[in-house]
Protein backbone atom coordinates (compact mmCIF):
# COMPACT_ATOMS: atom_id res chain seq x y z
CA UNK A 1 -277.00 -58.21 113.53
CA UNK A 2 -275.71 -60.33 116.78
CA UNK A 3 -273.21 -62.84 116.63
CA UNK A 4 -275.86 -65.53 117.36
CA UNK A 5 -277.61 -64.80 114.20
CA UNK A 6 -274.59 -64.50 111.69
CA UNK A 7 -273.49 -67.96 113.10
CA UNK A 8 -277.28 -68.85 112.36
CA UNK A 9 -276.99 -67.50 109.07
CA UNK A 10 -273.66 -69.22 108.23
CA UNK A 11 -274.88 -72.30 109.04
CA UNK A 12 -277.76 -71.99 106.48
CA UNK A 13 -275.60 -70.89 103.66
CA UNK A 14 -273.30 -73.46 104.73
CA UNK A 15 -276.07 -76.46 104.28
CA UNK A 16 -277.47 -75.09 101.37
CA UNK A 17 -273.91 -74.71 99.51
CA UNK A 18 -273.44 -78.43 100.66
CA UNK A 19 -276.73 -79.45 99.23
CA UNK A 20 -276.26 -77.86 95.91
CA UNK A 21 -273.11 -79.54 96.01
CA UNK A 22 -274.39 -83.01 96.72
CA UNK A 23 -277.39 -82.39 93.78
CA UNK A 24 -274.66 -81.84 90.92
CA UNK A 25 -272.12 -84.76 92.31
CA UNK A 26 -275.44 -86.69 92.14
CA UNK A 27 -276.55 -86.17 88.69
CA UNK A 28 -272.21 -86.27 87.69
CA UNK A 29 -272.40 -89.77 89.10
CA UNK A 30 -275.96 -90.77 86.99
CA UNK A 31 -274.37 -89.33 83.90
CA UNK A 32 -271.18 -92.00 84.18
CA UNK A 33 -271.22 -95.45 83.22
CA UNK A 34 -268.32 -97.22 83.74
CA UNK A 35 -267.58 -98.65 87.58
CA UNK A 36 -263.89 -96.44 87.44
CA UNK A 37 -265.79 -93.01 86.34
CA UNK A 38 -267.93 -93.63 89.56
CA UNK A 39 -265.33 -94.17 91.73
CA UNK A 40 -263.07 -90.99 90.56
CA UNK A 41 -265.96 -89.18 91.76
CA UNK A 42 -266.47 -90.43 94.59
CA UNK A 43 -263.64 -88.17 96.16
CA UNK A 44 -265.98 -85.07 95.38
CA UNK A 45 -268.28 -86.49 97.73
CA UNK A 46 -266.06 -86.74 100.42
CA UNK A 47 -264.39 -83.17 100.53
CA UNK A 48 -267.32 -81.68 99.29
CA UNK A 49 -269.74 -82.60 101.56
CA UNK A 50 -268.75 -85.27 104.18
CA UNK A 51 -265.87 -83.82 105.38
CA UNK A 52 -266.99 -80.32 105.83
CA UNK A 53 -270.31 -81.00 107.26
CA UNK A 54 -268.22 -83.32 109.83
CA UNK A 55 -266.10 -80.88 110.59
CA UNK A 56 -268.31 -77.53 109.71
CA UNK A 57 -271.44 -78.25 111.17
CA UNK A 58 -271.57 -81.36 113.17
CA UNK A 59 -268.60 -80.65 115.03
CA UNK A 60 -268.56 -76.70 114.33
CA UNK A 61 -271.97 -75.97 114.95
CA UNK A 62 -273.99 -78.54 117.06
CA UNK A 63 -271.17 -80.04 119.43
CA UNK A 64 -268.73 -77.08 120.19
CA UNK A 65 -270.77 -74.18 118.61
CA UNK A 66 -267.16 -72.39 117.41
CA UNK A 67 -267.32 -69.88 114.56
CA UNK A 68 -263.71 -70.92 113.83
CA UNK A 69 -264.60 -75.27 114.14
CA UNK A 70 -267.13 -74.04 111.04
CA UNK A 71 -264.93 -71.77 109.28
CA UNK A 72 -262.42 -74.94 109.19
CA UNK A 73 -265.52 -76.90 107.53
CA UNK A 74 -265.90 -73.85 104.96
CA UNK A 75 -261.67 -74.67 104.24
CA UNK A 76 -262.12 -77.90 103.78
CA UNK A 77 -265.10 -76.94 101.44
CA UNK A 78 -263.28 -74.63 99.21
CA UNK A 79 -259.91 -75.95 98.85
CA UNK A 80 -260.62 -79.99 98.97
CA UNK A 81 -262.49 -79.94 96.27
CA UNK A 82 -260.46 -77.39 94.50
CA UNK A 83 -257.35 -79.57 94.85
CA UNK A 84 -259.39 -82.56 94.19
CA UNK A 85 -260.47 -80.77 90.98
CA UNK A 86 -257.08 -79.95 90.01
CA UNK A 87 -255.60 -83.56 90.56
CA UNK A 88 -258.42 -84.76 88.15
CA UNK A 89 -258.36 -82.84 85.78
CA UNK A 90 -254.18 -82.91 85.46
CA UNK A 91 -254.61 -86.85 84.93
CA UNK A 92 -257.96 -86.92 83.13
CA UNK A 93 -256.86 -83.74 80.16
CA UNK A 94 -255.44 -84.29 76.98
CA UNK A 95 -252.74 -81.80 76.54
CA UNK A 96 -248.86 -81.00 76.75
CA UNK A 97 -247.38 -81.43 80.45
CA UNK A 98 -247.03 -77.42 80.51
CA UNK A 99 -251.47 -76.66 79.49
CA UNK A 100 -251.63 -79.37 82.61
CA UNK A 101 -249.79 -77.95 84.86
CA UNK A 102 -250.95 -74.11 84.23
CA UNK A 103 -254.46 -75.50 84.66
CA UNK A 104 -253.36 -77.40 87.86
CA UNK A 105 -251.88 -74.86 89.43
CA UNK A 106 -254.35 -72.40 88.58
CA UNK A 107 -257.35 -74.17 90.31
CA UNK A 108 -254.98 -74.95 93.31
CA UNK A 109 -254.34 -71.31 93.71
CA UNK A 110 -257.97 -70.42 92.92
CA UNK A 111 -259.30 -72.45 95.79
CA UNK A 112 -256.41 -70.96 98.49
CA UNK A 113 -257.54 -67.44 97.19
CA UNK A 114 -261.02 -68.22 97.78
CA UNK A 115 -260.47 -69.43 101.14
CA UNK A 116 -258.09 -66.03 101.83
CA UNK A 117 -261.20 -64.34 101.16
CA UNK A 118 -263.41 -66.17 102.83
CA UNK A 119 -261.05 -66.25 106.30
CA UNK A 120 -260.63 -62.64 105.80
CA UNK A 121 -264.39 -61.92 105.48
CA UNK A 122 -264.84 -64.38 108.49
CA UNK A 123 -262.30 -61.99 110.92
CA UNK A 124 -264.25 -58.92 109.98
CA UNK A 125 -267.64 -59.79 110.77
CA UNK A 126 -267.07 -62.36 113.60
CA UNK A 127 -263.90 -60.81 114.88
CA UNK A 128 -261.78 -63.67 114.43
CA UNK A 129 -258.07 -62.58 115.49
CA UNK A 130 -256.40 -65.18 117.47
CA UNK A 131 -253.27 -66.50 116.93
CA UNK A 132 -254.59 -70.34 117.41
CA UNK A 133 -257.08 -69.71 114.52
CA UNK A 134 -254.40 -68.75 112.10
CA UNK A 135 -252.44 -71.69 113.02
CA UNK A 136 -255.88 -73.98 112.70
CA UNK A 137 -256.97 -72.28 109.37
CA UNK A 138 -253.13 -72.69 108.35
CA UNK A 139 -253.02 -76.43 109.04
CA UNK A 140 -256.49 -77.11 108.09
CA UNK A 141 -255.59 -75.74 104.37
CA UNK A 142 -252.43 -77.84 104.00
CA UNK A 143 -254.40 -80.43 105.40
CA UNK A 144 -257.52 -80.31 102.75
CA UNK A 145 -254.62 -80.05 99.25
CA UNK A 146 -253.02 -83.15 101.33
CA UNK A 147 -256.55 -85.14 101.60
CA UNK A 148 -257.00 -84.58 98.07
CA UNK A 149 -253.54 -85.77 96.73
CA UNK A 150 -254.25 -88.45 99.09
CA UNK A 151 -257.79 -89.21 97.17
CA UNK A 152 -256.33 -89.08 93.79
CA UNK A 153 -253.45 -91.42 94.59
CA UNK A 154 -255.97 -94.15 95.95
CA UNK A 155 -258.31 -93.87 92.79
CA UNK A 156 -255.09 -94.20 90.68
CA UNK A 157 -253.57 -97.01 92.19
CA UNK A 158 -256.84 -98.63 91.77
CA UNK A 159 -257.20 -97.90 88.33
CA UNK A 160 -253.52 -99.10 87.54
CA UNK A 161 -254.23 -102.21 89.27
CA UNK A 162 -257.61 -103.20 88.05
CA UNK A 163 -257.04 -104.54 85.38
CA UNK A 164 -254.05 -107.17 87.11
CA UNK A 165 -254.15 -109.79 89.51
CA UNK A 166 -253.60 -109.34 93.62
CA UNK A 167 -252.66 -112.83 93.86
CA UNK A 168 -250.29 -112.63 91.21
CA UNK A 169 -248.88 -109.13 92.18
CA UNK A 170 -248.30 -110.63 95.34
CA UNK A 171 -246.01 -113.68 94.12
CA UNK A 172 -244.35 -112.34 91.38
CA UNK A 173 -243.81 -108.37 92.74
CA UNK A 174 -244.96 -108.13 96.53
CA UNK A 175 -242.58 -105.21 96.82
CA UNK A 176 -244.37 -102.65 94.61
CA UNK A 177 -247.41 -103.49 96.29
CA UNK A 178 -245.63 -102.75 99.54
CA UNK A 179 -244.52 -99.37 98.45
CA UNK A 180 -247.53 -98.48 97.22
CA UNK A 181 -249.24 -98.97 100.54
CA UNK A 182 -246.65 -97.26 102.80
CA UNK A 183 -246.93 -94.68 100.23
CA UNK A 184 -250.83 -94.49 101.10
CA UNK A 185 -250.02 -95.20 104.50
CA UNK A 186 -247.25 -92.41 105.27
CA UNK A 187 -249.73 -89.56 103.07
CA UNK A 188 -252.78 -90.78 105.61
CA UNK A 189 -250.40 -89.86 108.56
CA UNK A 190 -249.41 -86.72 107.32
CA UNK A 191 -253.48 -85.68 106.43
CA UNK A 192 -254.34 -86.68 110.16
CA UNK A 193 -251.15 -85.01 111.73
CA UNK A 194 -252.56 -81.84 110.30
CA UNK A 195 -256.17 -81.97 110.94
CA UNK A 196 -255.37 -83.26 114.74
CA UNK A 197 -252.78 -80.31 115.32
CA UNK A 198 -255.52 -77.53 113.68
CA UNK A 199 -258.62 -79.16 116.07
CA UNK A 200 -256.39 -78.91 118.65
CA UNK A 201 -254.63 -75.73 118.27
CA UNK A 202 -258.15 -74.36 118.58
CA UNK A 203 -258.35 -75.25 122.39
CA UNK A 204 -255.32 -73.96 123.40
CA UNK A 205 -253.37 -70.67 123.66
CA UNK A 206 -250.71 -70.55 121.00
CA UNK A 207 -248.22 -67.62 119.91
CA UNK A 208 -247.03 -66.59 116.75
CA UNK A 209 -243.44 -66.45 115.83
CA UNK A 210 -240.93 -63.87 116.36
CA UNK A 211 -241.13 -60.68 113.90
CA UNK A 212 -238.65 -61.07 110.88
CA UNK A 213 -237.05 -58.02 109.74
CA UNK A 214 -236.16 -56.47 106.05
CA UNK A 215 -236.99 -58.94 102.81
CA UNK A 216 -238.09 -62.01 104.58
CA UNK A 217 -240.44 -59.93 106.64
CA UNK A 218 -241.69 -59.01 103.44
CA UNK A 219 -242.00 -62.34 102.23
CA UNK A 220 -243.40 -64.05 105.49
CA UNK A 221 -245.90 -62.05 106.32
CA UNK A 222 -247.27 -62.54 102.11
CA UNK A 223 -250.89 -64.36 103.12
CA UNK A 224 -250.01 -68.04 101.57
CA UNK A 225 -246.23 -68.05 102.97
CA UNK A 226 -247.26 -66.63 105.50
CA UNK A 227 -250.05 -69.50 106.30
CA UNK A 228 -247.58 -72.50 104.66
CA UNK A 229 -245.01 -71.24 107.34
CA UNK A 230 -247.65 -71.40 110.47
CA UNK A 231 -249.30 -74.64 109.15
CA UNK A 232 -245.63 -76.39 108.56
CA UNK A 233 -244.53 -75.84 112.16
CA UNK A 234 -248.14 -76.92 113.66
CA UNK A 235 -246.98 -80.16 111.67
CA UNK A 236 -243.39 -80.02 113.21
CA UNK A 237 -244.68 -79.81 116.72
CA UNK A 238 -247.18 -82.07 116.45
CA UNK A 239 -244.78 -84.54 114.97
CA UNK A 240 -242.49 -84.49 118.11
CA UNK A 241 -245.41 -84.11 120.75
CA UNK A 242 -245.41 -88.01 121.46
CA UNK A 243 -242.41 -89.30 121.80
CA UNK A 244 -243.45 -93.31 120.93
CA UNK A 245 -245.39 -91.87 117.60
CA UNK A 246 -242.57 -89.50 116.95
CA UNK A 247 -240.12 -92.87 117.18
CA UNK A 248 -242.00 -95.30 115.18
CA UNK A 249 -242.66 -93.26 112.98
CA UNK A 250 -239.27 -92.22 112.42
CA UNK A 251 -238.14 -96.07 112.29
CA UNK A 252 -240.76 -96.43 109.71
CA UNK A 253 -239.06 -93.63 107.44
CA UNK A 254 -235.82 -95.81 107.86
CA UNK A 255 -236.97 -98.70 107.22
CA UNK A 256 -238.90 -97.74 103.93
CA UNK A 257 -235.46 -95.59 103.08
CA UNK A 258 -233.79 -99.35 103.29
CA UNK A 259 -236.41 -101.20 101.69
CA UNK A 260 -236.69 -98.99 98.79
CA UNK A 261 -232.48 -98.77 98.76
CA UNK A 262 -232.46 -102.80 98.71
CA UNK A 263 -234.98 -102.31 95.74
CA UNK A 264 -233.31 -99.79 93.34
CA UNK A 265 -230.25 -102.41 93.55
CA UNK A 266 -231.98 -105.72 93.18
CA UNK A 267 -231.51 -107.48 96.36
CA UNK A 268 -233.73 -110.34 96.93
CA UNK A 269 -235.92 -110.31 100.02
CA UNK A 270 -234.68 -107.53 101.59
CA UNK A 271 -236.68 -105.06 100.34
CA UNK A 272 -239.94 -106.80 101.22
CA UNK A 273 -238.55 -107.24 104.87
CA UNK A 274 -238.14 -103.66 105.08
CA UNK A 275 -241.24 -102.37 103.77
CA UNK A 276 -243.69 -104.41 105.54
CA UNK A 277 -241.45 -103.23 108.85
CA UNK A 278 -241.89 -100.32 107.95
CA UNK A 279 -245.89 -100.22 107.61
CA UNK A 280 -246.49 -101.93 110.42
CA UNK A 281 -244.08 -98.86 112.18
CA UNK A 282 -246.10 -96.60 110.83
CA UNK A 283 -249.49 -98.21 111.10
CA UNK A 284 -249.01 -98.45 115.33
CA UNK A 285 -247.46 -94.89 114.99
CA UNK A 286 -251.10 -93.99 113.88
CA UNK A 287 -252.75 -95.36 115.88
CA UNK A 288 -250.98 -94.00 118.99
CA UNK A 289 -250.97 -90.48 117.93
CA UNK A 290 -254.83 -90.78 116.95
CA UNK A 291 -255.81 -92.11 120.55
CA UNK A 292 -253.46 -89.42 122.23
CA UNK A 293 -254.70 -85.57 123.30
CA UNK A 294 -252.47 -82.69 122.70
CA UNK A 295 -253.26 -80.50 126.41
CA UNK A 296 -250.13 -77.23 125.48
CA UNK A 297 -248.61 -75.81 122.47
CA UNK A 298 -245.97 -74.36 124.47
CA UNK A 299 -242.83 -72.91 122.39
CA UNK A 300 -244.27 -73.48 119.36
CA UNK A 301 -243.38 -70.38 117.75
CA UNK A 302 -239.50 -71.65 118.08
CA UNK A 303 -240.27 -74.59 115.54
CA UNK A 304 -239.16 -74.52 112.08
CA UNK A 305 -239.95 -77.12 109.80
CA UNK A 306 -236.96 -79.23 109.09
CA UNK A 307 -237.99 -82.55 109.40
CA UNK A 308 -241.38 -82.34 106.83
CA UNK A 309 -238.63 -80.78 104.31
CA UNK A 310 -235.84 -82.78 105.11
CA UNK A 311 -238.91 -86.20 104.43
CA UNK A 312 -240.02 -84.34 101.36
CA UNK A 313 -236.32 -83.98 99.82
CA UNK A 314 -235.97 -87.62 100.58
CA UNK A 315 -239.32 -88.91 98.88
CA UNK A 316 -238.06 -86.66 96.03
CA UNK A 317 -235.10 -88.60 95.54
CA UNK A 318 -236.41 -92.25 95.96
CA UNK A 319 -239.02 -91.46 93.31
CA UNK A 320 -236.11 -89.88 90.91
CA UNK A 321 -233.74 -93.25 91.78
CA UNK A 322 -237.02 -95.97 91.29
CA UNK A 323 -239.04 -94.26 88.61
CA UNK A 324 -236.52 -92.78 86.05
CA UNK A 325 -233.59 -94.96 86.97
CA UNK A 326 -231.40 -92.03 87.98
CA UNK A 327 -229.68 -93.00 90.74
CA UNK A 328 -226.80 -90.74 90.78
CA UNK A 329 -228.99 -87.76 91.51
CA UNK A 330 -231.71 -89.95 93.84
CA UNK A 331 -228.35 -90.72 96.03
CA UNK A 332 -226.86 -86.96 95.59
CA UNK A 333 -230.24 -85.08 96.30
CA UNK A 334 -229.94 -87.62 99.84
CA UNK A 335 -226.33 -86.50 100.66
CA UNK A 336 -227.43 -82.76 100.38
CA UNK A 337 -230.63 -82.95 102.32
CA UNK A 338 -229.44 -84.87 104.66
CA UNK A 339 -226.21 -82.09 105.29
CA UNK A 340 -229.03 -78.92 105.34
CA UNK A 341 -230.93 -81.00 108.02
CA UNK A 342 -227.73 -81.94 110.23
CA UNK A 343 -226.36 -78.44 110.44
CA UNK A 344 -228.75 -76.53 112.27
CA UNK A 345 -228.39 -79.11 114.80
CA UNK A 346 -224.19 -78.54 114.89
CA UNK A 347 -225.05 -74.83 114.75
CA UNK A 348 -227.12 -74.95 117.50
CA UNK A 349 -224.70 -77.20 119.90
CA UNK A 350 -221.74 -74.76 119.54
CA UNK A 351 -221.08 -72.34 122.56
């Protein structure tokens, strides 16, 4: 069989799998009564079929015809509503913290098997090889697990504050409400970071990193390292590709540092000052990086991701110094991120 009638034949398992899809979310949503039942699965309507058939077949199929544009759909198929799944399930079951997360993790790991197989069928009968595509199919997976924590943190903020009043939440605690939506704000920039870089990387000639040697040759070139590696560096690329997104967005991560600093010791105004600077940094820093087109992906395979850990040790320790009130570790967990992120930089600057 040609490659014009696989792609043909993709595209019609593809639909139908959608349409299946969209029949059971259907009669899910019949079967629920209350408003907040509705809305949680709402989500599985987005990642199950809006999403990919944006990206799979509208995109994949009619406007650029690329077998890899509609093996990104099938990704976003697989593992968004896997993810999605798992997040729902961990908040919605009534068991010990362990039975939650052994279930979590197992439908997380489910869906980025599935999509391993599915990728690896996808290379042998289309002959997909390229080092863009892994970096696209890298990203692109990072990208669906962050679209659903992204989902499941909007539909439990609004069940935590559906029950309360805005107007009130705004007089009496405007700065949790500010958190809350840089929180939303800064996991929205990281979800389109990622799916801009993997449309992109598509486009353009990319090369993989240098060979590792002994162990951590091992260990890189495992399938999911392997692919967390690639789609962490399309992020840290990406992330300094524009220079005015790159600096607002990095004045926005200061100023919600501050704000949430000026929170954990109770200093009045401050806080709120810092926050709303700090989504309005990161707001403009979206929408500049949305409108901009990424034309080379030269040197990429020198990246390494220091920046998306060096953010994620940080969130890490504001949520350890706000939520549980421990702000000896919140404030050592800083000082030790902070020193792994500056060396490299004093390594690299010595003769």
């Amino acid at each position: 069989m040609d490659n014009p009638r696989k792609t043909e034949k993709l595209d019609d398992a593809f639909l139908f799998i959608l349409s299946s899809v969209g029949l059971v979310i259907s009669f899910i949503q019949i079967t629920m009564k209350e408003l907040t039942e509705i809305i949680e699965a709402m989500p599985f309507l987005l990642l199950g079929i809006v999403l990919p058939f944006f990206v799979g077949y509208l995109k994949g199929a009619i406007e650029i015809d690329s077998v890899e544009e509609r093996m990104r759909g099938w990704i976003y198929f697989v593992i968004g509503t896997s993810s999605y799944f798992a997040f729902f399930i961990f908040v919605r079951i009534n068991a010990e913290y362990v039975v939650k997360e052994g279930v979590f993790l197992f439908l997380v790991v489910f869906g980025l098997l599935i999509a391993y197989k599915l990728l690896r069928w996808s290379k042998k009968v289309f002959d997909i090889r390229s080092p863009s595509s892994q970096y696209a199919f890298s990203g692109t997976a990072i990208c669906a697990v962050a679209s659903s924590f992204l989902f499941r943190l909007i539909i439990g903020l609004y069940s935590d504050f559906q029950g309360r009043d805005i107007y009130e939440i705004i007089l009496t605690n405007p700065t949790e409400l500010l958190f809350w939506i840089w929180i939303i704000l800064s996991s929205f920039s990281i979800v389109l970071i990622f799916e801009k870089a993997s449309e992109n990387a598509l486009q353009n000639e990319l090369e993989l990193p240098r060979q590792f040697s002994g162990w951590s040759r091992r260990i890189v070139n495992f399938s999911l390292i392997k692919g967390l590696l690639l789609g962490t560096m399309l992020f840290e690329y990406t992330f300094d590709f524009n220079l005015k997104a790159r600096l607002l967005w990095i004045q926005a991560f200061v100023f919600w540092f501050l704000g949430c600093l000026f929170w954990v010791v109770r200093a009045p105004l401050l806080p709120q000052v810092f926050l709303l600077a700090a989504i309005i940094s990161g707001l403009v820093a979206a929408i500049i990086f949305h409108r901009m087109r990424m034309t080379s992906f030269r040197n990429i395979q020198g990246a390494f991701p220091n920046k998306l850990s060096y953010c994620l040790l940080i969130f890490v320790a504001i949520f350890t110094m706000l939520f549980s009130g421990n702000i000896q570790s919140g404030v050592l967990v800083i000082i030790l991120s902070t020193v792994l992120y500056i060396l490299p930089y004093i390594h690299n600057r010595k003769p």
